[in-house]
PDB file of N, CA and C in Angstrom:
ATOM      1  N   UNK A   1       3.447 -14.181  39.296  1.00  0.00           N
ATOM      2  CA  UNK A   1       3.910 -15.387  38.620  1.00  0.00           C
ATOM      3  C   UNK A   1       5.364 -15.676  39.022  1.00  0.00           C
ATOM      4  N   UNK A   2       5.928 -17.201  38.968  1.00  0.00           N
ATOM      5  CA  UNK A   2       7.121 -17.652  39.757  1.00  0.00           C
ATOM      6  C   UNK A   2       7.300 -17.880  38.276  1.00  0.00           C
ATOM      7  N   UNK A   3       8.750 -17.382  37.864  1.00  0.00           N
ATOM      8  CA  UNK A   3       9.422 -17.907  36.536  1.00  0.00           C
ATOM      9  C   UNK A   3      10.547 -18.628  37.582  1.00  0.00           C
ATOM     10  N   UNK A   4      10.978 -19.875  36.299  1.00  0.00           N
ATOM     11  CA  UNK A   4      11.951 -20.578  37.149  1.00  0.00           C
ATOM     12  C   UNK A   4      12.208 -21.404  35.468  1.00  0.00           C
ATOM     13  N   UNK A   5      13.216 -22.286  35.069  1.00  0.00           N
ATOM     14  CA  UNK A   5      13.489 -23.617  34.287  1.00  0.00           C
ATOM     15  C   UNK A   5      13.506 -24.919  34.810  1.00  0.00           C
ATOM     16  N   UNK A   6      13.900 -25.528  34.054  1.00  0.00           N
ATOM     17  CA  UNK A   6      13.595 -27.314  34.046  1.00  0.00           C
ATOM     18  C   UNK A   6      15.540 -27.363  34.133  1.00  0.00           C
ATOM     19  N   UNK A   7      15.968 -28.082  35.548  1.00  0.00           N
ATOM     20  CA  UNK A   7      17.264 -28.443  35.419  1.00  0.00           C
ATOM     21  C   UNK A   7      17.550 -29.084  34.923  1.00  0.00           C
ATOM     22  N   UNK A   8      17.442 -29.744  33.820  1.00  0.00           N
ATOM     23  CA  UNK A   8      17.968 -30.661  33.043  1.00  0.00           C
ATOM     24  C   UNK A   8      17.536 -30.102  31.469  1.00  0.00           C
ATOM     25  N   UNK A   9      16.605 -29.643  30.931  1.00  0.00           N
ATOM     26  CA  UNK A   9      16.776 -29.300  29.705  1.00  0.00           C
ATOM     27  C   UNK A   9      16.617 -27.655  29.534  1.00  0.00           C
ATOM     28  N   UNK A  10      16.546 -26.811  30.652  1.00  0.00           N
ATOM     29  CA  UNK A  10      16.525 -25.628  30.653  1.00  0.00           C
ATOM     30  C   UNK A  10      15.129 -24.832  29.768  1.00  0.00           C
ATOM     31  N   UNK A  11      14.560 -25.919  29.703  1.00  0.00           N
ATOM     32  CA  UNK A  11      13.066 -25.094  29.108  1.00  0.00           C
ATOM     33  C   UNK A  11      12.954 -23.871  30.271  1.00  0.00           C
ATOM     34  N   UNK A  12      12.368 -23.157  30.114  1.00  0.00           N
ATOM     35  CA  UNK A  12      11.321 -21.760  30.741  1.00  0.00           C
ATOM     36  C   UNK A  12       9.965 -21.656  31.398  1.00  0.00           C
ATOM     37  N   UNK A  13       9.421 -21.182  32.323  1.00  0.00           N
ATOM     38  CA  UNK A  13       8.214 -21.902  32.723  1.00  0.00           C
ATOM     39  C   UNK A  13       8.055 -20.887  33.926  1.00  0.00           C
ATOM     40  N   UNK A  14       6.539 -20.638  33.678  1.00  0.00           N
ATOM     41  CA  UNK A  14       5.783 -19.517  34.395  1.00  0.00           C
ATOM     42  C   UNK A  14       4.711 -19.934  35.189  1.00  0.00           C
ATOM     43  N   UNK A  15       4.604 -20.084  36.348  1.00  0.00           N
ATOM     44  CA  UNK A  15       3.449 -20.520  37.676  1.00  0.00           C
ATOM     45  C   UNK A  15       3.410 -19.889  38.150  1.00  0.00           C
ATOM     46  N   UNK A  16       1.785 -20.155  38.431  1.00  0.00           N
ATOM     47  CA  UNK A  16       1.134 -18.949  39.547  1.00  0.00           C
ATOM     48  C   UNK A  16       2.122 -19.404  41.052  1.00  0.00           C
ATOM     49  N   UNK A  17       1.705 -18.301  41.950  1.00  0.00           N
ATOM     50  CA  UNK A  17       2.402 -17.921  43.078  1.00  0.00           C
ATOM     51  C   UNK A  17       1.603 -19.353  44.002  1.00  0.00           C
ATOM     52  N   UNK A  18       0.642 -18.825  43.900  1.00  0.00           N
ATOM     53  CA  UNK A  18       0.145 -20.531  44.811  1.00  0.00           C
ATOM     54  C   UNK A  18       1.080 -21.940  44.398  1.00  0.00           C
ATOM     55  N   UNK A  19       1.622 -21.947  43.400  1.00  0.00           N
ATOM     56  CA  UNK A  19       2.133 -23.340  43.150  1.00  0.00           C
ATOM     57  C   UNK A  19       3.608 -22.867  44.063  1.00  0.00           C
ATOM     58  N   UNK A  20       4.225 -22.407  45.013  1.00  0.00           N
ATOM     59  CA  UNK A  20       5.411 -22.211  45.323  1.00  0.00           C
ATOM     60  C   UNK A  20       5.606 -23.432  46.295  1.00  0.00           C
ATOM     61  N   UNK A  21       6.809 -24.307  46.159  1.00  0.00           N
ATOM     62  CA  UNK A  21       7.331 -25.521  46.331  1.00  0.00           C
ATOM     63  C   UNK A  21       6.828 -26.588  46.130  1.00  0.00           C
ATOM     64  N   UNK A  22       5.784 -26.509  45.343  1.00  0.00           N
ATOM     65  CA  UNK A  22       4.990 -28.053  44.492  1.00  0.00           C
ATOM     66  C   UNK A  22       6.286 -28.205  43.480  1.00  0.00           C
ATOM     67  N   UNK A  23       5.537 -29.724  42.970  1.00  0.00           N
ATOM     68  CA  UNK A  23       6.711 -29.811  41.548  1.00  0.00           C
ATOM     69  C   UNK A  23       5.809 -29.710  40.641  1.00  0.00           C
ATOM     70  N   UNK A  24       6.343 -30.085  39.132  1.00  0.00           N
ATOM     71  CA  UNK A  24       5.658 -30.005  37.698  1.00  0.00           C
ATOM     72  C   UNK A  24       6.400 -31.236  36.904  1.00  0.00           C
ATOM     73  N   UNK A  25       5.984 -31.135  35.793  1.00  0.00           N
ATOM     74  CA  UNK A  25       6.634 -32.400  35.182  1.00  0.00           C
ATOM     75  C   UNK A  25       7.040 -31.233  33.742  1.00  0.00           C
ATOM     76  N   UNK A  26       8.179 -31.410  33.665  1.00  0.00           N
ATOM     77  CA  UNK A  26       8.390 -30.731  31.873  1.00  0.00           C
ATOM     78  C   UNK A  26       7.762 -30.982  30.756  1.00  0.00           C
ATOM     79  N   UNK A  27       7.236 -30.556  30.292  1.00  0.00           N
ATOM     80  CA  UNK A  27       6.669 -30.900  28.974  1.00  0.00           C
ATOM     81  C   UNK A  27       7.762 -31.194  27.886  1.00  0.00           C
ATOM     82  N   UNK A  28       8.925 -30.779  27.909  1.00  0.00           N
ATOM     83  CA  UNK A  28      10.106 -31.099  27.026  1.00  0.00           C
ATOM     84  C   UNK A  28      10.631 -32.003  27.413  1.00  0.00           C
ATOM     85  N   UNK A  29      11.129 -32.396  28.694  1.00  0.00           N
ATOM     86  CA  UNK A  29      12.158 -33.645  28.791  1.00  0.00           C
ATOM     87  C   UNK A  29      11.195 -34.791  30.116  1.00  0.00           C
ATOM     88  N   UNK A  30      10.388 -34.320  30.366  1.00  0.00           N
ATOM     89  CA  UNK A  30       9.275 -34.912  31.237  1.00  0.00           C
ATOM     90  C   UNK A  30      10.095 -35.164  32.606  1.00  0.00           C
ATOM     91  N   UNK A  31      11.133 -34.182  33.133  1.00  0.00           N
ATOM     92  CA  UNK A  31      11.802 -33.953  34.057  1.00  0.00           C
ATOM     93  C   UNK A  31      10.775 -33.627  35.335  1.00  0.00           C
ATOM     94  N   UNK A  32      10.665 -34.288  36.854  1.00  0.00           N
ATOM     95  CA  UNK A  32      10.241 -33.693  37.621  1.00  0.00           C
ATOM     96  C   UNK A  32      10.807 -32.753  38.259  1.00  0.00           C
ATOM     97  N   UNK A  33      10.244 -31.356  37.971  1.00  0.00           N
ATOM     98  CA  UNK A  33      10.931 -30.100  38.298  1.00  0.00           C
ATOM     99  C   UNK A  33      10.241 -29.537  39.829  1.00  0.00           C
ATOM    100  N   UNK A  34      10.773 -29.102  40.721  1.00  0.00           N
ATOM    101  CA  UNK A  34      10.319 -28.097  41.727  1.00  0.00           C
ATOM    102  C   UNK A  34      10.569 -26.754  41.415  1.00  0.00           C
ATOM    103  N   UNK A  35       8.916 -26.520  42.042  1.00  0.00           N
ATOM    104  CA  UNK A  35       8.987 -24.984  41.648  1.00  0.00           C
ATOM    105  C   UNK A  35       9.263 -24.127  42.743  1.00  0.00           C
ATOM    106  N   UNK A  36      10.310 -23.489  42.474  1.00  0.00           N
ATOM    107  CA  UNK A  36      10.874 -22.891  43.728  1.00  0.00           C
ATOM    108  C   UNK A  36      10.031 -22.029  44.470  1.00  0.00           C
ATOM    109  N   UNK A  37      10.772 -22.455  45.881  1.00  0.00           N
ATOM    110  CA  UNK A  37       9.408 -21.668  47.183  1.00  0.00           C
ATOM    111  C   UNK A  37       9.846 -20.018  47.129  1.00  0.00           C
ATOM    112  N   UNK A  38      10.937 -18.981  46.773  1.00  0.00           N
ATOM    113  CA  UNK A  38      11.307 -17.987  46.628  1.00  0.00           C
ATOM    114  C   UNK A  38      12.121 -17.531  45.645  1.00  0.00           C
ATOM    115  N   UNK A  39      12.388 -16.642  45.360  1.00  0.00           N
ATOM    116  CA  UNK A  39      13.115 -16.170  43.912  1.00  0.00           C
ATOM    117  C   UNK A  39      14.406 -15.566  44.627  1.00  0.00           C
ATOM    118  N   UNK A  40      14.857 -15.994  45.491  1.00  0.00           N
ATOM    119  CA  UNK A  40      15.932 -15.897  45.750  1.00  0.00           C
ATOM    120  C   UNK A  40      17.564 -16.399  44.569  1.00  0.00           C
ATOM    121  N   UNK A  41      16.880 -17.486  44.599  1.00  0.00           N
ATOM    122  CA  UNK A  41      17.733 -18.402  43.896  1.00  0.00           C
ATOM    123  C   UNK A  41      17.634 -17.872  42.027  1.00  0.00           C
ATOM    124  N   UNK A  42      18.449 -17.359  41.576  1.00  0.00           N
ATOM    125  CA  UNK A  42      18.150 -17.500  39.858  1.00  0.00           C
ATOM    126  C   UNK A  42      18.302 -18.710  39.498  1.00  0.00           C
ATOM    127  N   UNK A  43      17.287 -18.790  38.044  1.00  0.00           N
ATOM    128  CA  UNK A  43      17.075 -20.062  37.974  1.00  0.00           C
ATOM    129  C   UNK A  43      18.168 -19.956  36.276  1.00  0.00           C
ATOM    130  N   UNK A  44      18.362 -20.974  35.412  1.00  0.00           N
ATOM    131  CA  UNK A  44      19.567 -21.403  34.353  1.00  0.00           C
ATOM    132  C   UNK A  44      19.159 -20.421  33.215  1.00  0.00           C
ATOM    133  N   UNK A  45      17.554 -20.311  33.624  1.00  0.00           N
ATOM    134  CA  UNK A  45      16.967 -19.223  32.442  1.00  0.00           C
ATOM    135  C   UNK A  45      17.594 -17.873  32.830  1.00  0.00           C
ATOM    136  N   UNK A  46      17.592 -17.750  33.668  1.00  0.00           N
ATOM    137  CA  UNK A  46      18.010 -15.933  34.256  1.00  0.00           C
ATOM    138  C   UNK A  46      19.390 -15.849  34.248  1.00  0.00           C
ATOM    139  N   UNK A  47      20.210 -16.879  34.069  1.00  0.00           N
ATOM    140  CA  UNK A  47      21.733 -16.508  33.926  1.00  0.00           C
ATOM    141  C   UNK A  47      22.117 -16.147  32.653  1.00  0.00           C
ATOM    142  N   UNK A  48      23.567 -15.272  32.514  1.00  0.00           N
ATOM    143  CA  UNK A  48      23.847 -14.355  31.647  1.00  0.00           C
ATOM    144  C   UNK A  48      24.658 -15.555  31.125  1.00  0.00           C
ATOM    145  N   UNK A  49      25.088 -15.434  29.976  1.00  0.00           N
ATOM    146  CA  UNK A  49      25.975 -16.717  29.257  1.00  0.00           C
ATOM    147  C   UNK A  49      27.197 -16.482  29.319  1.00  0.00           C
ATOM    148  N   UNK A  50      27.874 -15.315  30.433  1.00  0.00           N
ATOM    149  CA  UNK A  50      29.401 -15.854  30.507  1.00  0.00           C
ATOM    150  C   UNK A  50      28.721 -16.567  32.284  1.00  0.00           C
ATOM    151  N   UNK A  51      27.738 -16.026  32.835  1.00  0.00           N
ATOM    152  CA  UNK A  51      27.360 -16.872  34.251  1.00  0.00           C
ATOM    153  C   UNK A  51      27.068 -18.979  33.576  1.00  0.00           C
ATOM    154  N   UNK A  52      26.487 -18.737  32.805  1.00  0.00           N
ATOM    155  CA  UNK A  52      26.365 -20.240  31.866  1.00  0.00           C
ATOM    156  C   UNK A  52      27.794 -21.313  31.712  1.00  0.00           C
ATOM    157  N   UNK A  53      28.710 -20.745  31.338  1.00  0.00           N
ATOM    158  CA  UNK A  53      29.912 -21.308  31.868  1.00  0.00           C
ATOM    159  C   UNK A  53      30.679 -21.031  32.421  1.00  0.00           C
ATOM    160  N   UNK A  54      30.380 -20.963  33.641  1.00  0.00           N
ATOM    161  CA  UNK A  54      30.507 -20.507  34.843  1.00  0.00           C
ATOM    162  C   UNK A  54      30.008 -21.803  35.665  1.00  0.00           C
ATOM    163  N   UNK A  55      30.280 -22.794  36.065  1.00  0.00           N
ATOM    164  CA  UNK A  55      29.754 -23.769  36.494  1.00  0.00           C
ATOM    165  C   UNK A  55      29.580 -23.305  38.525  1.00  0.00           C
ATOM    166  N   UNK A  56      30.453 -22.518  38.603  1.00  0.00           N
ATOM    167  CA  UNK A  56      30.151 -22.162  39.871  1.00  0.00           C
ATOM    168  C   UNK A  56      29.164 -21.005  40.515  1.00  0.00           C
ATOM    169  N   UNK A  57      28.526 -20.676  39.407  1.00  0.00           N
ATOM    170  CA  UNK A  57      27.233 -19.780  39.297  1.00  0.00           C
ATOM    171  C   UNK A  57      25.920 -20.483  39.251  1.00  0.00           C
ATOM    172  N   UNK A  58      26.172 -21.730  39.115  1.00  0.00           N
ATOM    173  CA  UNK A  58      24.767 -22.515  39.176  1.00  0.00           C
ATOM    174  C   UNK A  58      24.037 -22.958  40.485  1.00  0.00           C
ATOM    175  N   UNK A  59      23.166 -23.499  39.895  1.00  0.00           N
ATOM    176  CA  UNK A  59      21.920 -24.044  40.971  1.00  0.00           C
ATOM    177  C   UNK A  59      22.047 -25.747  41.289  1.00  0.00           C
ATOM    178  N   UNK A  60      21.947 -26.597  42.272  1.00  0.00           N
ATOM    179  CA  UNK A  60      22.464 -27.403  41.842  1.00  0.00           C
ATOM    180  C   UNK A  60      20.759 -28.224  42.866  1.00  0.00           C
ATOM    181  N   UNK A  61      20.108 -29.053  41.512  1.00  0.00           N
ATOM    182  CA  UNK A  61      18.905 -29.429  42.723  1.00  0.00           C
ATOM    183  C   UNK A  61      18.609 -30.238  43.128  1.00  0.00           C
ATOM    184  N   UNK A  62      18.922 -30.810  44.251  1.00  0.00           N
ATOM    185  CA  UNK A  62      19.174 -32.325  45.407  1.00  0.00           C
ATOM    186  C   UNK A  62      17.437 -32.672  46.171  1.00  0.00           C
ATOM    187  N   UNK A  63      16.883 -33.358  45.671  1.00  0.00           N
ATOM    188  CA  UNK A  63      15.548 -33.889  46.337  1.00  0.00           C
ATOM    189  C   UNK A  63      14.436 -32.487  46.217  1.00  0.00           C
ATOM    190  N   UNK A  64      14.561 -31.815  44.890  1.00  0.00           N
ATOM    191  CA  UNK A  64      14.044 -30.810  44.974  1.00  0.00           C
ATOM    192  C   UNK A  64      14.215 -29.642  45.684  1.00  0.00           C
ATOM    193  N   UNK A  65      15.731 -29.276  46.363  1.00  0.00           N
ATOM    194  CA  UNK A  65      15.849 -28.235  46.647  1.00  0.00           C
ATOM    195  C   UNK A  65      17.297 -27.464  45.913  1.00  0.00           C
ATOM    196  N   UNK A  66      16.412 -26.391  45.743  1.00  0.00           N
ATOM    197  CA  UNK A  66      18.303 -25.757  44.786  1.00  0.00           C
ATOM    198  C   UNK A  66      19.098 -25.108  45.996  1.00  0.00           C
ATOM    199  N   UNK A  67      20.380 -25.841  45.459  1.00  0.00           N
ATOM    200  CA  UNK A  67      21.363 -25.508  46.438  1.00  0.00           C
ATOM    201  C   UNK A  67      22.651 -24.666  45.068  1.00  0.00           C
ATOM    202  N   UNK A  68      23.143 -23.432  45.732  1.00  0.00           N
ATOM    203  CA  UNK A  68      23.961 -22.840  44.938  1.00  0.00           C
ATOM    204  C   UNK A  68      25.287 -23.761  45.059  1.00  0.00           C
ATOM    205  N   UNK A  69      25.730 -23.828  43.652  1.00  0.00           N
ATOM    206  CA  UNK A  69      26.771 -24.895  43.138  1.00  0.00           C
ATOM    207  C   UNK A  69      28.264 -24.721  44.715  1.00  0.00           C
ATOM    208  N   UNK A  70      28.592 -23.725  44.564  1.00  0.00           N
ATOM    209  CA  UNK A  70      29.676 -22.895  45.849  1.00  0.00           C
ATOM    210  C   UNK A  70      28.944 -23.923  46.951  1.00  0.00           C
ATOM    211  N   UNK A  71      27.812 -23.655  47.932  1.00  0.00           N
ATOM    212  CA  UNK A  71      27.717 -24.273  48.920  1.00  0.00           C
ATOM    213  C   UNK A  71      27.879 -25.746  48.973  1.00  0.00           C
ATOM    214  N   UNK A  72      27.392 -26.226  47.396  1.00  0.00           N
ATOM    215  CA  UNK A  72      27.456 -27.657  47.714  1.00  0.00           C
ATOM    216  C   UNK A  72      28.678 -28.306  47.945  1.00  0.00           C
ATOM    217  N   UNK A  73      29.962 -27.525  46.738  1.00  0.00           N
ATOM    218  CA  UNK A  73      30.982 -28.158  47.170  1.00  0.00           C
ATOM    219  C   UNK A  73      31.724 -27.733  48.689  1.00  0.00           C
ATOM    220  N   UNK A  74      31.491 -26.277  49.487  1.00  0.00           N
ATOM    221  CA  UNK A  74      31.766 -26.609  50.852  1.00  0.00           C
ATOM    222  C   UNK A  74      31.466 -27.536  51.681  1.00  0.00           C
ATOM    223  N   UNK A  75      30.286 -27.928  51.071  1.00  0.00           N
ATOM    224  CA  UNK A  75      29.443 -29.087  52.135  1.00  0.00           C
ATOM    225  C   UNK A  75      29.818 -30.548  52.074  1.00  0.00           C
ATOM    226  N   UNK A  76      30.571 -30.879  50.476  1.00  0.00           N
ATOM    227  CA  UNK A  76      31.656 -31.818  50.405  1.00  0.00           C
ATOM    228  C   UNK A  76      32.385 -31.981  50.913  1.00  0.00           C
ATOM    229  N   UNK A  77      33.315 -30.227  50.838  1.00  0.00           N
ATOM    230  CA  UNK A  77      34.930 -30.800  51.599  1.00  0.00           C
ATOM    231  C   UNK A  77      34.269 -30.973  52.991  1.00  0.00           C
ATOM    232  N   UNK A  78      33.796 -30.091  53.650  1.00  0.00           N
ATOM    233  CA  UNK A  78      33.553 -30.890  55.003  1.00  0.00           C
ATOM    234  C   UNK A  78      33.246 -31.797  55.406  1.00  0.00           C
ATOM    235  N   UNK A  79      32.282 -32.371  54.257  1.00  0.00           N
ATOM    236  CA  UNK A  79      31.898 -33.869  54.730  1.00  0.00           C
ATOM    237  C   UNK A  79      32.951 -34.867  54.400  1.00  0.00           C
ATOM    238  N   UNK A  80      34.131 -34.434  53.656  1.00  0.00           N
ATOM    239  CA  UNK A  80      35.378 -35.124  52.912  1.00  0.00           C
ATOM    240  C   UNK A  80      36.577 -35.074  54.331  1.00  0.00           C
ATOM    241  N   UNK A  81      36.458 -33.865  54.799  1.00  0.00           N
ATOM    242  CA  UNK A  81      36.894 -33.875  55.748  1.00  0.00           C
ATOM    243  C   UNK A  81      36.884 -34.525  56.960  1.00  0.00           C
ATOM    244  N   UNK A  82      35.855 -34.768  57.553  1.00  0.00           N
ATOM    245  CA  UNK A  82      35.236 -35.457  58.642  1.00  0.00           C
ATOM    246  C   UNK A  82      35.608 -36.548  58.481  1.00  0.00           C
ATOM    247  N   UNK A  83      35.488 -37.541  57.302  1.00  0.00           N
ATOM    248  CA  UNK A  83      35.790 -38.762  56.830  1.00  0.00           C
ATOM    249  C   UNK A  83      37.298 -39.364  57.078  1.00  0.00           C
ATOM    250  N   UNK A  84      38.101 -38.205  56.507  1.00  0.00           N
ATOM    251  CA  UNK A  84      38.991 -37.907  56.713  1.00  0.00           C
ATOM    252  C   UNK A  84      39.771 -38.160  57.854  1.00  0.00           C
ATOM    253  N   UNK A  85      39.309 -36.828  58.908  1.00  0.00           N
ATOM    254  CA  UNK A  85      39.811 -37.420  60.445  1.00  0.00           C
ATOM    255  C   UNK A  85      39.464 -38.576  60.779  1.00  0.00           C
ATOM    256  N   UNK A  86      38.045 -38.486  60.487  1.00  0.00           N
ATOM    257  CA  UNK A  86      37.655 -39.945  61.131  1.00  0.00           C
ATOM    258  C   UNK A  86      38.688 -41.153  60.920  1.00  0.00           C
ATOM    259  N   UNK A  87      39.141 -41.189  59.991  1.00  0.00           N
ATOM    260  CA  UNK A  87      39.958 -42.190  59.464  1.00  0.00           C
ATOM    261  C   UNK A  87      41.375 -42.022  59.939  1.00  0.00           C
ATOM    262  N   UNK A  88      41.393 -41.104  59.830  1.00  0.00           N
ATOM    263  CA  UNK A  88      43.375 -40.796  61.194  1.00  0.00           C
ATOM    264  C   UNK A  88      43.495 -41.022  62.293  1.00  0.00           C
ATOM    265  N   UNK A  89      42.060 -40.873  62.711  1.00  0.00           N
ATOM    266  CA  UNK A  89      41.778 -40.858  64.285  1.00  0.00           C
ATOM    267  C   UNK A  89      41.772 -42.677  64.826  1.00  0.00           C
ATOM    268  N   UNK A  90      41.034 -43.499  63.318  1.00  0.00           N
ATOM    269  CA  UNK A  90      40.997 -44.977  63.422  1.00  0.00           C
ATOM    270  C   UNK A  90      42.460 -45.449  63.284  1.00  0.00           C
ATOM    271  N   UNK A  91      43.025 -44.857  62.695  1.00  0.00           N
ATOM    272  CA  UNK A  91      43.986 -45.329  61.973  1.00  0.00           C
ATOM    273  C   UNK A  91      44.874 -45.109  63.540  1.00  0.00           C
ATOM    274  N   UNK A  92      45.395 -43.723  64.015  1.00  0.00           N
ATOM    275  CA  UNK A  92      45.993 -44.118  65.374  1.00  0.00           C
ATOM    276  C   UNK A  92      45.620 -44.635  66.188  1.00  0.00           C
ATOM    277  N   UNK A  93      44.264 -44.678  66.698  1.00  0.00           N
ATOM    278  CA  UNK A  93      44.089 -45.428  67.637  1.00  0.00           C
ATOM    279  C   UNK A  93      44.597 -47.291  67.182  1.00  0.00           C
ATOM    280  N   UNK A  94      43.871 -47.875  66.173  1.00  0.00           N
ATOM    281  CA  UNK A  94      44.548 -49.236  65.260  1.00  0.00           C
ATOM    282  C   UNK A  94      46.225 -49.285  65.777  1.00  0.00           C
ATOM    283  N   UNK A  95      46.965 -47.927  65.421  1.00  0.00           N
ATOM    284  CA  UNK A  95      48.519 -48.011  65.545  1.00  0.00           C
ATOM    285  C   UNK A  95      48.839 -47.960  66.990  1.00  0.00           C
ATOM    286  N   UNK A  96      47.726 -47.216  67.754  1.00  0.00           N
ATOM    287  CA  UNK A  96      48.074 -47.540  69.232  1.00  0.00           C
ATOM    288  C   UNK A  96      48.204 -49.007  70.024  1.00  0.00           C
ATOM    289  N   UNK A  97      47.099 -49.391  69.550  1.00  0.00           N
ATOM    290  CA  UNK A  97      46.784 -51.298  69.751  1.00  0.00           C
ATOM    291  C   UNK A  97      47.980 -52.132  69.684  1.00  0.00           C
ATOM    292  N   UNK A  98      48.054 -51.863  68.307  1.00  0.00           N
ATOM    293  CA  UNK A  98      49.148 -52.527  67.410  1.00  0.00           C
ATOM    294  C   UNK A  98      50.802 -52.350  68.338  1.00  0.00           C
ATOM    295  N   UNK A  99      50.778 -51.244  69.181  1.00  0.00           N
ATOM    296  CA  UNK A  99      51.761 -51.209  69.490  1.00  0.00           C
ATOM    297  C   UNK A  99      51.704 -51.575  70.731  1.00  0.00           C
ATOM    298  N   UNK A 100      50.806 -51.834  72.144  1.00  0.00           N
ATOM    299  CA  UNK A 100      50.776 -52.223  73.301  1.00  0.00           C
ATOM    300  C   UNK A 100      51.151 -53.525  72.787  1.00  0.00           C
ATOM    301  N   UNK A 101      50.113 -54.409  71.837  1.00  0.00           N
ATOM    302  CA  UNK A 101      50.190 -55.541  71.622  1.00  0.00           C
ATOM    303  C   UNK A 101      51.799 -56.027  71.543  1.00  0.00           C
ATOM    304  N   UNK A 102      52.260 -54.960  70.662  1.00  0.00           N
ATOM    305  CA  UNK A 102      53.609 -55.527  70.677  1.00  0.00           C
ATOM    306  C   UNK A 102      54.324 -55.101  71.781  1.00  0.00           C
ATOM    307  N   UNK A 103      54.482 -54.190  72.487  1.00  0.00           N
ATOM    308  CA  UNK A 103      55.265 -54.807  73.869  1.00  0.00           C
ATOM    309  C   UNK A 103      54.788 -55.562  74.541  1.00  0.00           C
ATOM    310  N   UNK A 104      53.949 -56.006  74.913  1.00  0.00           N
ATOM    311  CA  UNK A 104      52.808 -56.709  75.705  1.00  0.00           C
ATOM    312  C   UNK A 104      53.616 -58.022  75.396  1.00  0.00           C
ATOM    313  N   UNK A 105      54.045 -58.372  74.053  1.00  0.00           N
ATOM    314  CA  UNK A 105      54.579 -59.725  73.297  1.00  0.00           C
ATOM    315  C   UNK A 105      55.656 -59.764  73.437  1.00  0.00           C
ATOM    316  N   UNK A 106      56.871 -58.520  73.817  1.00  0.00           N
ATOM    317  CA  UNK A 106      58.176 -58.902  74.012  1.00  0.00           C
ATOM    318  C   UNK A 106      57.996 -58.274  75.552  1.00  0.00           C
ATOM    319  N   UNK A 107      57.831 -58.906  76.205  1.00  0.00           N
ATOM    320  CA  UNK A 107      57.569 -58.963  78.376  1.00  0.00           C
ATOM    321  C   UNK A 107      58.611 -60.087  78.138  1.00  0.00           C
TER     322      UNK A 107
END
């Protein structure tokens, strides 16, 4: 049996092994839940209650897949990052323009 919870109201919930990466619907908050493909991941039921507020001990679940709370925000800053350069990189090249143009205008 796959124990796992409902991310949003933390009900409890026991499926056979054949159901591994189907979803379910909660019977408490009628949440569509995925049931995880390995028990790798602890699920909100299996955390200890100083891990409970602990927000960086969680599961965090994006299109049905749990991603641990830690990776997701690395996967921010990098993607915050990228954005980032990207935008310095526009921004000098813009200031490069900006500046031929202007000698180009006092010839």
């Amino acid at each position: 049996m796959i124990n796992f919870s409902c991310y949003k109201c933390g009900q409890s919930f026991e499926a056979p092994e054949e159901m591994r990466g189907q979803t379910t619907q909660c019977p408490a908050c009628n949440a569509r839940i995925p049931i995880p493909e390995n028990q790798t991941l602890k699920s909100f039921a299996s955390l200890a209650p100083s891990e409970l507020s602990d927000p960086t001990k969680r599961n965090v679940v994006i299109i049905g897949i749990q991603i641990p709370f830690n990776t997701l925000v690395k996967i921010c800053i990098k993607i915050f990052l990228a954005h980032l350069l990207i935008a310095a990189a526009l921004a000098g090249i813009y200031g490069l323009l900006l500046g031929i143009l202007w000698i180009l205008g006092h010839r």
